[in-house]
Each structure stands twice: as structure tokens, then as C-alpha cells.
Protein backbone atom coordinates (compact mmCIF):
# COMPACT_ATOMS: atom_id res chain seq x y z
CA UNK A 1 -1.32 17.24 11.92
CA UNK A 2 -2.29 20.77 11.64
CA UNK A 3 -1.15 23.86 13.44
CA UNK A 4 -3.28 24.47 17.01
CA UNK A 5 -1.45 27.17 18.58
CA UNK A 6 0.88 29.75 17.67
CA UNK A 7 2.73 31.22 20.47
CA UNK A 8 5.40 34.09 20.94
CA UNK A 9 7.00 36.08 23.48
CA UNK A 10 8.64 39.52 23.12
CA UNK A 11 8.57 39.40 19.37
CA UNK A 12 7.96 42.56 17.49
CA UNK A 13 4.95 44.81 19.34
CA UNK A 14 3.52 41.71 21.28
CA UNK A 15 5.08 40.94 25.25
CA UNK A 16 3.00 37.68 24.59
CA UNK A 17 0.66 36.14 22.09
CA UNK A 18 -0.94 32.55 22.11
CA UNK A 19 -3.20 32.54 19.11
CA UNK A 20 -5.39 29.72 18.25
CA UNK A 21 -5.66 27.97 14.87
CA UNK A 22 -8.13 25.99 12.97
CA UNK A 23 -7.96 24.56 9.50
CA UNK A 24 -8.84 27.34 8.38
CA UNK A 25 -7.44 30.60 10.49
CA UNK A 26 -8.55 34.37 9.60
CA UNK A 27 -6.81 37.19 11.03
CA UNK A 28 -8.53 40.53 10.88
CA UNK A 29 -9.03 43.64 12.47
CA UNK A 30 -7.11 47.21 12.63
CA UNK A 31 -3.98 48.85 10.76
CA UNK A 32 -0.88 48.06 12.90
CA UNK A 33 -2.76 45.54 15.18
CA UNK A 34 -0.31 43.07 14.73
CA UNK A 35 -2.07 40.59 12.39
CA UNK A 36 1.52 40.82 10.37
CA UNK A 37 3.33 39.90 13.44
CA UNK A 38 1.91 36.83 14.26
CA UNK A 39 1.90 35.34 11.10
CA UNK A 40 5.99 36.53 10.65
CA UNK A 41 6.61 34.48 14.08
CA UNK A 42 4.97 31.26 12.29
CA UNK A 43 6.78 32.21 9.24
CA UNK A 44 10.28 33.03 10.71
CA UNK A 45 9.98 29.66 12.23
CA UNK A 46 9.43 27.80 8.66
CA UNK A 47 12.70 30.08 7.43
CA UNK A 48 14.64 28.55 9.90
CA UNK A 49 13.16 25.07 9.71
CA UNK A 50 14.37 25.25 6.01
CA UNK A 51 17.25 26.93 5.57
CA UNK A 52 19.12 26.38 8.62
CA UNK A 53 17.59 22.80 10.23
CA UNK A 54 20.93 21.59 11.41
CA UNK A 55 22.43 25.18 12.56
CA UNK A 56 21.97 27.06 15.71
CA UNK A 57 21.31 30.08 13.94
CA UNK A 58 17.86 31.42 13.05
CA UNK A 59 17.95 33.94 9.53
CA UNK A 60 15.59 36.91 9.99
CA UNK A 61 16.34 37.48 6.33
CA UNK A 62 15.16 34.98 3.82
CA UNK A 63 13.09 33.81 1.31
CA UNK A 64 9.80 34.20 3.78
CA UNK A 65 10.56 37.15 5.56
CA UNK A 66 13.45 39.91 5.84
CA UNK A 67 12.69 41.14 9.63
CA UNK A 68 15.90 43.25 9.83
CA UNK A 69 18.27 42.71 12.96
CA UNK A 70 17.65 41.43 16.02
CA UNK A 71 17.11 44.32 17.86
CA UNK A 72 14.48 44.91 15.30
CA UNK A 73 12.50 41.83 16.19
CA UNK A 74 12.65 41.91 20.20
CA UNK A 75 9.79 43.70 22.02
CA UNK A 76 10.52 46.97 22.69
CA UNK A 77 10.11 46.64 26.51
CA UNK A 78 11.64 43.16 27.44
CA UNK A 79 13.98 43.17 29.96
CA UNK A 80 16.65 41.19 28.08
CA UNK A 81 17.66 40.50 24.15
CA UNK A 82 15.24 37.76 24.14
CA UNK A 83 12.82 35.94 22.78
CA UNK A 84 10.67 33.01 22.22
CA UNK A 85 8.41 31.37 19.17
CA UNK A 86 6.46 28.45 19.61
CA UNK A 87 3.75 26.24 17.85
CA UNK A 88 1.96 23.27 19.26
CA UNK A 89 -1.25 20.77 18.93
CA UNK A 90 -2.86 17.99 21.10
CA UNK A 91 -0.12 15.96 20.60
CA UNK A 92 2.75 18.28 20.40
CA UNK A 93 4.66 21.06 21.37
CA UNK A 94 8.12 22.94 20.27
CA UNK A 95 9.41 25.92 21.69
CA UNK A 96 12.56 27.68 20.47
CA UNK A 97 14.39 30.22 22.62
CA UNK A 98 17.00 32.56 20.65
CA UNK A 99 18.84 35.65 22.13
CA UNK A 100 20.75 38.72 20.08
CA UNK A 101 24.19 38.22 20.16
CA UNK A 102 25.23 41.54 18.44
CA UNK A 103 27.65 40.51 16.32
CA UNK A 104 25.32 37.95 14.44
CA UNK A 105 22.60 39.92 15.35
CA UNK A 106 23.74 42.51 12.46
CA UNK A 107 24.14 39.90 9.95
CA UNK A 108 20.40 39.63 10.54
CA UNK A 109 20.93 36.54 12.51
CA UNK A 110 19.80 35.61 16.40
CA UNK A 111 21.29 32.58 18.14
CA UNK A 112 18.75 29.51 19.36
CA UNK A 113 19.79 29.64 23.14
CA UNK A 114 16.98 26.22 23.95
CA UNK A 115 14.36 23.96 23.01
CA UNK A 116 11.30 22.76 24.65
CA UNK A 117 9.59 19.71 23.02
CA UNK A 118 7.06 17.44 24.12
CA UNK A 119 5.08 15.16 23.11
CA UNK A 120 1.79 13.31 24.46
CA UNK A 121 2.79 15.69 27.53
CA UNK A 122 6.19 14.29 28.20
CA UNK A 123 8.89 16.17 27.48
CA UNK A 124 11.74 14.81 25.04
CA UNK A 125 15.19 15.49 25.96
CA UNK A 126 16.91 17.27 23.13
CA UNK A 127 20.72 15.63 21.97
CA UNK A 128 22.09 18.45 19.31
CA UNK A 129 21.54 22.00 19.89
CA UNK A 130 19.98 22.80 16.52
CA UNK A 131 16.74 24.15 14.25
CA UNK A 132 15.18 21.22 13.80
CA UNK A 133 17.21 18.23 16.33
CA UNK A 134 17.05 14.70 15.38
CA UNK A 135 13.92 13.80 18.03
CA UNK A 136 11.90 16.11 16.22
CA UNK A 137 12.64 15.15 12.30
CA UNK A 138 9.54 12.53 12.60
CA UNK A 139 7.23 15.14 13.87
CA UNK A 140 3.93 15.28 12.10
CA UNK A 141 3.84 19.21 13.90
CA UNK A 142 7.51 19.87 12.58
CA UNK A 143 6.17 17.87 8.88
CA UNK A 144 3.28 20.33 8.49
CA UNK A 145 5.04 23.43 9.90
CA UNK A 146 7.67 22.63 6.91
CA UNK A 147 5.44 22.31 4.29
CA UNK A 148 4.13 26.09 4.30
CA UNK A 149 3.49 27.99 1.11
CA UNK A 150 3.36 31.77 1.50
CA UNK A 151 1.66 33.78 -1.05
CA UNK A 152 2.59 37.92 0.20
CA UNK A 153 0.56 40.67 -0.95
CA UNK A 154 2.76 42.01 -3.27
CA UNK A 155 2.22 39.71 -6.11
CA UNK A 156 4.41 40.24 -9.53
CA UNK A 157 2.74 38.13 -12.04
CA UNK A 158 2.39 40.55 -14.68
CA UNK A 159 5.74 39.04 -16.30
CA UNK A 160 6.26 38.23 -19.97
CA UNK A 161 7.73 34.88 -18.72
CA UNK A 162 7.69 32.79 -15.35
CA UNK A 163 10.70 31.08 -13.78
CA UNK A 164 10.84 27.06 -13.07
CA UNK A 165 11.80 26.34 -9.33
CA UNK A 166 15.36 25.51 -9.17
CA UNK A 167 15.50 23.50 -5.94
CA UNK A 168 14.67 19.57 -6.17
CA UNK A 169 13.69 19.66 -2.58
CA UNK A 170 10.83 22.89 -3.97
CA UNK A 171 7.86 21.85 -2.13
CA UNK A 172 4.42 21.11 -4.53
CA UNK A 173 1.81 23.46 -5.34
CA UNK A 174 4.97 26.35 -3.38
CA UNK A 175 3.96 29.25 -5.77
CA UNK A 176 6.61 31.52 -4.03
CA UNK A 177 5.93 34.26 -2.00
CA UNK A 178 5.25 36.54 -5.21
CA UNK A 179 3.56 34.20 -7.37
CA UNK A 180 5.64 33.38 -9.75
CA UNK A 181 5.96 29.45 -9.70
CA UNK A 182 1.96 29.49 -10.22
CA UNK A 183 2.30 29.14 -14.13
CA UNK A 184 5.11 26.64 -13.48
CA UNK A 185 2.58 24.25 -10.76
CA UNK A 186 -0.10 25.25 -13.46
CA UNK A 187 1.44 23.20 -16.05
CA UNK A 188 2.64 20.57 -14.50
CA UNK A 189 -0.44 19.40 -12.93
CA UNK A 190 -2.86 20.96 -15.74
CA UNK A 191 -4.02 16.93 -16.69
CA UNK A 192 -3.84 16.03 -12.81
CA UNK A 193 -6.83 15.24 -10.78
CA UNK A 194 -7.87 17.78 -7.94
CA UNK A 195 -9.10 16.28 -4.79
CA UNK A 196 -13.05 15.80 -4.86
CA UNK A 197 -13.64 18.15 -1.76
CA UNK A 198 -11.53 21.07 -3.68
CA UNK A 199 -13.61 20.79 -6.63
CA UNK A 200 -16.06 23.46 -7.32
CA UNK A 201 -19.24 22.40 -7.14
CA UNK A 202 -21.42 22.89 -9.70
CA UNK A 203 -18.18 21.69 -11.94
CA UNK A 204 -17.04 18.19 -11.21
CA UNK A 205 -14.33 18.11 -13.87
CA UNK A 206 -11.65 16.85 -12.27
CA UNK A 207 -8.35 17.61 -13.52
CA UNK A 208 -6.54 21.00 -12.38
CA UNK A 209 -6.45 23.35 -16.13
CA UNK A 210 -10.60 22.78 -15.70
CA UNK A 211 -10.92 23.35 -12.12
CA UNK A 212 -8.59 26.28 -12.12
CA UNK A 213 -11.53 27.26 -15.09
CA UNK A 214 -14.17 26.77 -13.29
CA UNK A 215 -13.09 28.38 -9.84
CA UNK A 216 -11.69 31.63 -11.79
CA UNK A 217 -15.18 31.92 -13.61
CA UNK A 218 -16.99 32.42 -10.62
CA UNK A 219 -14.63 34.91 -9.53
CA UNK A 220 -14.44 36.41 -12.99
CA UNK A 221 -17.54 35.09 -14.91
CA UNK A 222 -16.13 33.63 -18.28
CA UNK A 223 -12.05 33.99 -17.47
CA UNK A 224 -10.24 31.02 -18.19
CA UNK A 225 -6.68 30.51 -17.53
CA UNK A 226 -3.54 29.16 -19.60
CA UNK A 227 0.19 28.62 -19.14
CA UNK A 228 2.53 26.80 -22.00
CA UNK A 229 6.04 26.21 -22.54
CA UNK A 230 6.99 25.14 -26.39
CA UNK A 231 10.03 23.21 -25.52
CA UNK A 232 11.97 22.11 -22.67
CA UNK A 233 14.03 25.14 -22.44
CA UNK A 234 11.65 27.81 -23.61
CA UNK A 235 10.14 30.49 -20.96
CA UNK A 236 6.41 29.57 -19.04
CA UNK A 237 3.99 31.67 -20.90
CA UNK A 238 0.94 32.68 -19.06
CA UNK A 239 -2.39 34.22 -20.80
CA UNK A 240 -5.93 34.85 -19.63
CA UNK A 241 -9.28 34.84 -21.76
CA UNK A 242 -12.11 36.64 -20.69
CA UNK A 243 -14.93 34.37 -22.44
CA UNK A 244 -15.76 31.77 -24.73
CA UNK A 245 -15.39 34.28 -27.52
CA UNK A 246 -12.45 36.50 -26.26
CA UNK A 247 -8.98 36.32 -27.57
CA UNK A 248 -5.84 34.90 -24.99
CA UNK A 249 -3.85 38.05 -23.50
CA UNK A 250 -0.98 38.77 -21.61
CA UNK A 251 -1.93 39.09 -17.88
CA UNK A 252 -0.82 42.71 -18.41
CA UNK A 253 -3.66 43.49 -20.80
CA UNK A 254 -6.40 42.28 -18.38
CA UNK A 255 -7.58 43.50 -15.61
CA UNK A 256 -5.01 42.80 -12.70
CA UNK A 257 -7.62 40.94 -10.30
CA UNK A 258 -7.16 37.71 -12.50
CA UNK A 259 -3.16 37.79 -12.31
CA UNK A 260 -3.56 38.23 -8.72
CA UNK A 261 -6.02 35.76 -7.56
CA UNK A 262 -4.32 32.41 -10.06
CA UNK A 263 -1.53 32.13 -7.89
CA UNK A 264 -3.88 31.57 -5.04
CA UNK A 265 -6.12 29.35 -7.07
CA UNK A 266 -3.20 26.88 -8.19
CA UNK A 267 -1.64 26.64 -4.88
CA UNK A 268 -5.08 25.68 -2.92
CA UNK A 269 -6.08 23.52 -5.70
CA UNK A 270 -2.48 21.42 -6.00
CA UNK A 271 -1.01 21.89 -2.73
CA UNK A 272 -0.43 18.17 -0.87
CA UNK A 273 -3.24 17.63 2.01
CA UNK A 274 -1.38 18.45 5.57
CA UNK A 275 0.29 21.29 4.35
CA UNK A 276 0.02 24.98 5.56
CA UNK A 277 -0.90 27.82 3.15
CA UNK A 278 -0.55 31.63 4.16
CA UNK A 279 -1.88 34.19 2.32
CA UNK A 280 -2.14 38.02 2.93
CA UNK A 281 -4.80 39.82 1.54
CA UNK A 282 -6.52 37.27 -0.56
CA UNK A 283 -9.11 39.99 -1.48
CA UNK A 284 -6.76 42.54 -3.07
CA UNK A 285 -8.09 43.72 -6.43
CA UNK A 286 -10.76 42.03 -6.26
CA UNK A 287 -14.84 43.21 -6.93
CA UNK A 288 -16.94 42.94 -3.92
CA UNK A 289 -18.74 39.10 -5.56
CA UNK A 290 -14.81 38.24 -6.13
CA UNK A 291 -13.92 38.64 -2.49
CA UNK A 292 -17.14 36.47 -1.28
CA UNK A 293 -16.63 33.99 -3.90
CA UNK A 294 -12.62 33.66 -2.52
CA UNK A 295 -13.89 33.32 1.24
CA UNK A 296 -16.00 30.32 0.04
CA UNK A 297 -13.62 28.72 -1.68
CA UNK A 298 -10.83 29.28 0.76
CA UNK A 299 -13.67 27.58 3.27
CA UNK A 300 -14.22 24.76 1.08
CA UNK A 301 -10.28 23.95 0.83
CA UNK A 302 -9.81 24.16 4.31
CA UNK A 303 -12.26 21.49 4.60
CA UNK A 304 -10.38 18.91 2.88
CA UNK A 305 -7.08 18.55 4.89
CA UNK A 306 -5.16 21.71 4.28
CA UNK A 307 -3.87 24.37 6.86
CA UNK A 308 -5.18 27.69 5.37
CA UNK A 309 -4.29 31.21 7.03
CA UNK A 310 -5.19 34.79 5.40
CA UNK A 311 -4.71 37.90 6.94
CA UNK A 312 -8.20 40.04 5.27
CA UNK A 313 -9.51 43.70 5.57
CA UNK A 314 -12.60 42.40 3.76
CA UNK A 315 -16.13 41.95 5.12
CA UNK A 316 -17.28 40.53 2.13
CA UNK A 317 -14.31 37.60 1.96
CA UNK A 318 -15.53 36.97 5.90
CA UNK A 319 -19.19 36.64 4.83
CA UNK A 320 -17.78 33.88 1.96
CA UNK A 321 -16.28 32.07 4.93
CA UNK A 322 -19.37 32.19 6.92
CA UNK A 323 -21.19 31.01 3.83
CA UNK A 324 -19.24 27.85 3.52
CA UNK A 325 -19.66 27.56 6.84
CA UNK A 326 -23.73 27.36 6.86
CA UNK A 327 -23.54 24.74 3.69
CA UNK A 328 -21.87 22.35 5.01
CA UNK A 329 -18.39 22.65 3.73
CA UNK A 330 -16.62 23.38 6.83
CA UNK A 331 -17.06 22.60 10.06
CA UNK A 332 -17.47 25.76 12.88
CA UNK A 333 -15.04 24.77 14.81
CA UNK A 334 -12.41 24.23 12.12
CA UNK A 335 -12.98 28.57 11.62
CA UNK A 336 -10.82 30.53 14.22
CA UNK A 337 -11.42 34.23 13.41
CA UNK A 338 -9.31 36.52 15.23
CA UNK A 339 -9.65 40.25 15.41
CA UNK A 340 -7.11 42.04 16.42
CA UNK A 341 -6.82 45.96 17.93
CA UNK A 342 -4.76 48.44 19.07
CA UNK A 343 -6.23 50.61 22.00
CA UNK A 344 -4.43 52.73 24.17
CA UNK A 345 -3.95 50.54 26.68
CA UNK A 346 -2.05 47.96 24.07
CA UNK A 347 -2.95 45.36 21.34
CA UNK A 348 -5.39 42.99 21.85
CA UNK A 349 -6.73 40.09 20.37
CA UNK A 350 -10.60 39.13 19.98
CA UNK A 351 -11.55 35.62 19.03
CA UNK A 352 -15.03 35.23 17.22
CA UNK A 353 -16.85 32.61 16.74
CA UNK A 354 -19.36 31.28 14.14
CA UNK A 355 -22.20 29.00 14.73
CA UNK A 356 -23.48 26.02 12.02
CA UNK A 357 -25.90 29.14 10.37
CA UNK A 358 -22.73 31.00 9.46
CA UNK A 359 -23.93 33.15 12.13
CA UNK A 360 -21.12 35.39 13.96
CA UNK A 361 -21.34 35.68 17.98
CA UNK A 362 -20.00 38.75 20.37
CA UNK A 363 -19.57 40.67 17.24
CA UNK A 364 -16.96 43.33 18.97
CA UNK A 365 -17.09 47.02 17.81
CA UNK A 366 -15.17 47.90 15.16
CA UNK A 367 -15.27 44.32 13.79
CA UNK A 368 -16.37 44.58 9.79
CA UNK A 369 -19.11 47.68 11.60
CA UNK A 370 -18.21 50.33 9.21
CA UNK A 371 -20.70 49.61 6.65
CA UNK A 372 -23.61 50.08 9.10
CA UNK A 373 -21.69 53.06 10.74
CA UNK A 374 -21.68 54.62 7.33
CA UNK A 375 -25.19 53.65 6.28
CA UNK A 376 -26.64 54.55 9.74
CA UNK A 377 -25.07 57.82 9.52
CA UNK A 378 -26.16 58.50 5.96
CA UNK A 379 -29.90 58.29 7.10
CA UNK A 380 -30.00 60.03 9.89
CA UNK A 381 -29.73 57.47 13.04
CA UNK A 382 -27.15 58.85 14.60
């Protein structure tokens, strides 16, 4: 069961924050708005959920995120070293408190000081004083929240080899934050089938290496995509082609676009339905068509039982989503755009909606206006 509501209080440059989510959630708006934060305070809460389940201790420096010290993380104005992270859904809620102890706190660690959880609105009384306690192990919320696959901006894929997860417990289709266990997911699922609803659709091939194909095409018409491995111990190769009748190259000798959007591509396309994917800027690098041609297909995955949230500076990715939207391929209400701002008076967060016609309502100034700013100012209107 999906993700409804992330919550937070005095985390980072937000007092308090209850932001809805959808299956598919898109987080927009201005520089330093605090987009970053609130998908850190989801994030933070996987770390801990991971690596420390049965501790009291939450790490603000992992494999997810490195958020620095305590006093680094704590609102600026809250009256104590405190502060709170929660997520919830109809049927569920979970709410950790943790405080800086300062001795900890400078190992980059804070200490969980309670739990809230509930559950078809009755609260569960909590036994051991931990991450993830034993009521909560069963918890389709807890499950989902788990299963999260961060892809960061800064993607390093232009390698001359790619690393094999080394955990047992590595979670499918978990490219790593950088990318780099996308050639790895590549190949082991290359003869696999993709889910029907994932599938592009004007290509109903079904097995990953042709989907991956046909999905990269329309971002990069003609690009295919390969990754091999000539033994059991030998490196993960990856190498792109540009067309039918262009030669395989390292990802360093083509344009950087392709290296950057595959991890996203093999993730969405192999990831287990009822998991949660993050991504931050899926439209780096990418040509104007590209960014569309992402929104829709980020849109379309969303619609077939994944958890999908980006963080986007691009118009052009929204008006993808928006295009999905109008055919069909996701559902209006399973679209929570948020736009978020920094005023003088202190952040604030917009919620926008989209209607069945992929048409956006209360459009708020400065939301994706800068085109028509430009434009109108370029001929004279104002």
C-alpha cells in the first residue's frame, strides 16, 4: 500500500510539512523551496528502516542521504533539539520522534525518543523501543516504505565497468543512488517479461533488453541499449548504439543524455509492483521531446502499481505527465503536483491539480510561467 502522506516537523527549513502523495508524486517549484527537504525526511526514514531496524538510533549519514549532524537537520527556530518524521495512508500511520543528544549527535546520529502507530485508527501499543518494532514488521506502509529505490541527480555511469550488488538482501530493480547497478538489473532481467501496463505502447515486446529498446528510442530515436559480462567473474560492460546502422560505444563516447536516463529506464521497467521509486531531476540532459517523452512514461509506470516521486524544474516533463494523464494511462487523482516557494514571509507549498483533459487548475504564478513571461515580453505585451 502506497505512500499517502508525508509528514515532518522541525526538520531542515520546514516548522511543519504534511505533503500529500499519489502514485505518482511531482515536486516542483523554486531554488531552495524545500522540494529536497521533503523528499530527505521520506528518505532518512528508509535509511533508518534499513540499516538500523532493530536500533534506537537513526543514521543521518548513509547510503540515501549524508544530512550532517543533528543540529544540522533541526529547524532553525524550534524551541528544543527535536524533531519528528512521519508517513501514513488510509489504513496506517507511523510517527517517529528523535531528539539530538550531542554526543551521538556528532557521529551524525539522533536518538528515536517515541513512536506513534496506528492502524484502522486505533493506536498499537509499541513493546521494543526501536526503528522498525515488532507490531510494525507486517506493515504493508512499513513494506512499501522499505522497498524505495533512489536514483540522485548526480549520476556516474560513464564507467568502463559496473559493480554487482554485494548484499543478498539488495532490493530488485535498486539501481543505487548513482546508477550504477542499472547494467547489473539490465542483465539479469534482459530475457524477463515487463509488466503489460509498463510496456511502451506502440511496442508490445515483452521482455526487458526490448522494452528498455523501445522506451530509449523514443527518448533518443534509434538508441538501443546493451550490457554483457563474458564470464562469471568478468566486469558488467555497458554500450549504447545510436541506430540500426551505428557501431556499439562506450557510454562515454555518446552523448551523456542516454547514460543518464538507462538507469531510470531499468529501474521503472524491473522494479517489483508496491515499491517506491525517487528520482531527482529525471529531465537532466535531456532535449526538450526527451523530457516530455520521460513525463509520459513516468505517468504510464505509475499507473501500474508503483510509487513514483521526481523532484523536476521541467515544464516540458510536467506537460508528459499531463499527457498520460488525458490518454488514459493514469488516473487524475493518482497525480499530486506540488509546487513549492519561498516568499518572504516563509516556504510554502501549492498543490495543483489536473483534470481527465490533462488540463492544470489554479495555475499559481511562477508555476512553469516563464516561457510566456519571456515570450510576452519579447513581443511587446508587457
Amino acid at each position: 500500500m502506497t505512500t499517502g502522506r508525508i509528514s515532518l516537523r522541525n526538520f531542515k527549513c520546514f516548522e511543519a510539512l504534511d505533503l500529500p502523495c499519489a502514485p505518482l508524486t511531482l515536486l516542483t517549484g523554486r531554488n531552495a523551496g524545500g522540494k529536497s527537504t521533503a523528499l530527505q525526511a521520506l528518505l532518512l526514514l528508509v535509511q533508518g528502516l534499513r540499516e538500523a531496524p532493530n536500533n534506537n538510533l537513526l543514521p543521518l549519514n548513509g547510503a540515501l542521504v549524508s544530512l550532517g549532524t543533528g543540529g544540522d537537520v533541526v529547524y532553525h527556530s524550534a524551541s528544543a533539539q527535536k524533531l519528528c518524521l512521519g508517513v501514513s495512508n488510509s489504513a496506517e500511520q507511523a510517527i517517529w520522534d528523535f531528539r539530538v543528544d550531542k554526543g551521538l549527535s556528532m557521529r551524525g546520529l539522533m536518538t528515536l525518543a517515541d513512536i506513534e502507530y496506528s492502524r484502522d485508527g486505533n493506536s498499537v501499543g509499541i513493546s521494543n523501543h526501536q526503528m522498525l518494532p515488532s507490531e510494525m514488521e507486517t506493515s504493508d506502509l512499513i513494506y512499501s516504505l522499505r522497498d524505495t529505490t533512489f536514483i540522485s541527480a548526480g549520476r556516474e555511469m560513464q564507467l568502463e565497468s559496473y559493480p554487482v550488488p554485494q548484499s543478498p538482501a539488495h532490493m530488485r530493480g535498486d539501481v543505487g543512488c548513482s546508477g550504477e547497478y542499472a547494467p547489473y538489473w539490465y542483465l539479469e532481467f534482459a530475457d524477463e517479461a515487463v509488466m503489460p501496463k509498463r510496456r511502451h505502447p506502440k511496442d508490445q515486446r515483452e521482455t526487458v533488453r526490448a522494452q528498455v529498446d523501445a522506451w530509449f528510442s523514443e527518448f533518443f530515436p534509434g538508441a538501443r541499449a546493451n550490457a554483457e559480462r563474458l564470464s562469471a567473474d568478468a566486469p558488467i560492460r555497458l554500450s549504447f548504439s545510436l541506430g540500426q546502422a551505428s557501431p556499439w560505444s562506450k557510454p562515454a563516447n555518446v552523448g551523456y543524455g542516454l547514460s543518464y536516463a538507462f538507469p531510470m529506464l531499468v529501474t521503472l521497467l524491473t522494479a517489483k509492483a508496491g515499491s517506491t521509486v525517487v528520482i531527482d531531476s529525471a529531465e537532466s540532459h535531456l532535449h526538450p521531446k526527451a523530457q516530455s517523452a520521460v513525463g509520459y512514461f513516468i505517468a504510464k509506470v505509475a499507473g501500474s502499481g508503483l510509487q513514483i516521486l521526481v523532484e523536476s524544474h521541467s515544464d516540458h516533463l510536467l506537460n508528459g505527465v499531463r499527457l498520460a494523464v488525458r490518454d488514459g494511462l493514469l488516473e487524475p487523482n493518482d497525480a499530486a503536483i506540488h509546487f513549492f516557494e519561498h516568499p518572504s514571509q516563509g516556504l510554502s507549498v501549492t498543490t495543483v491539480s489536473v483534470d481527465g483533459n490533462g488540463a492544470i487548475s489554479d495555475w499559481p504564478e511562477g508555476f512553469f510561467d516563464q516561457t510566456e513571461r519571456d515570450l510576452a515580453t519579447l513581443s511587446g505585451w508587457c
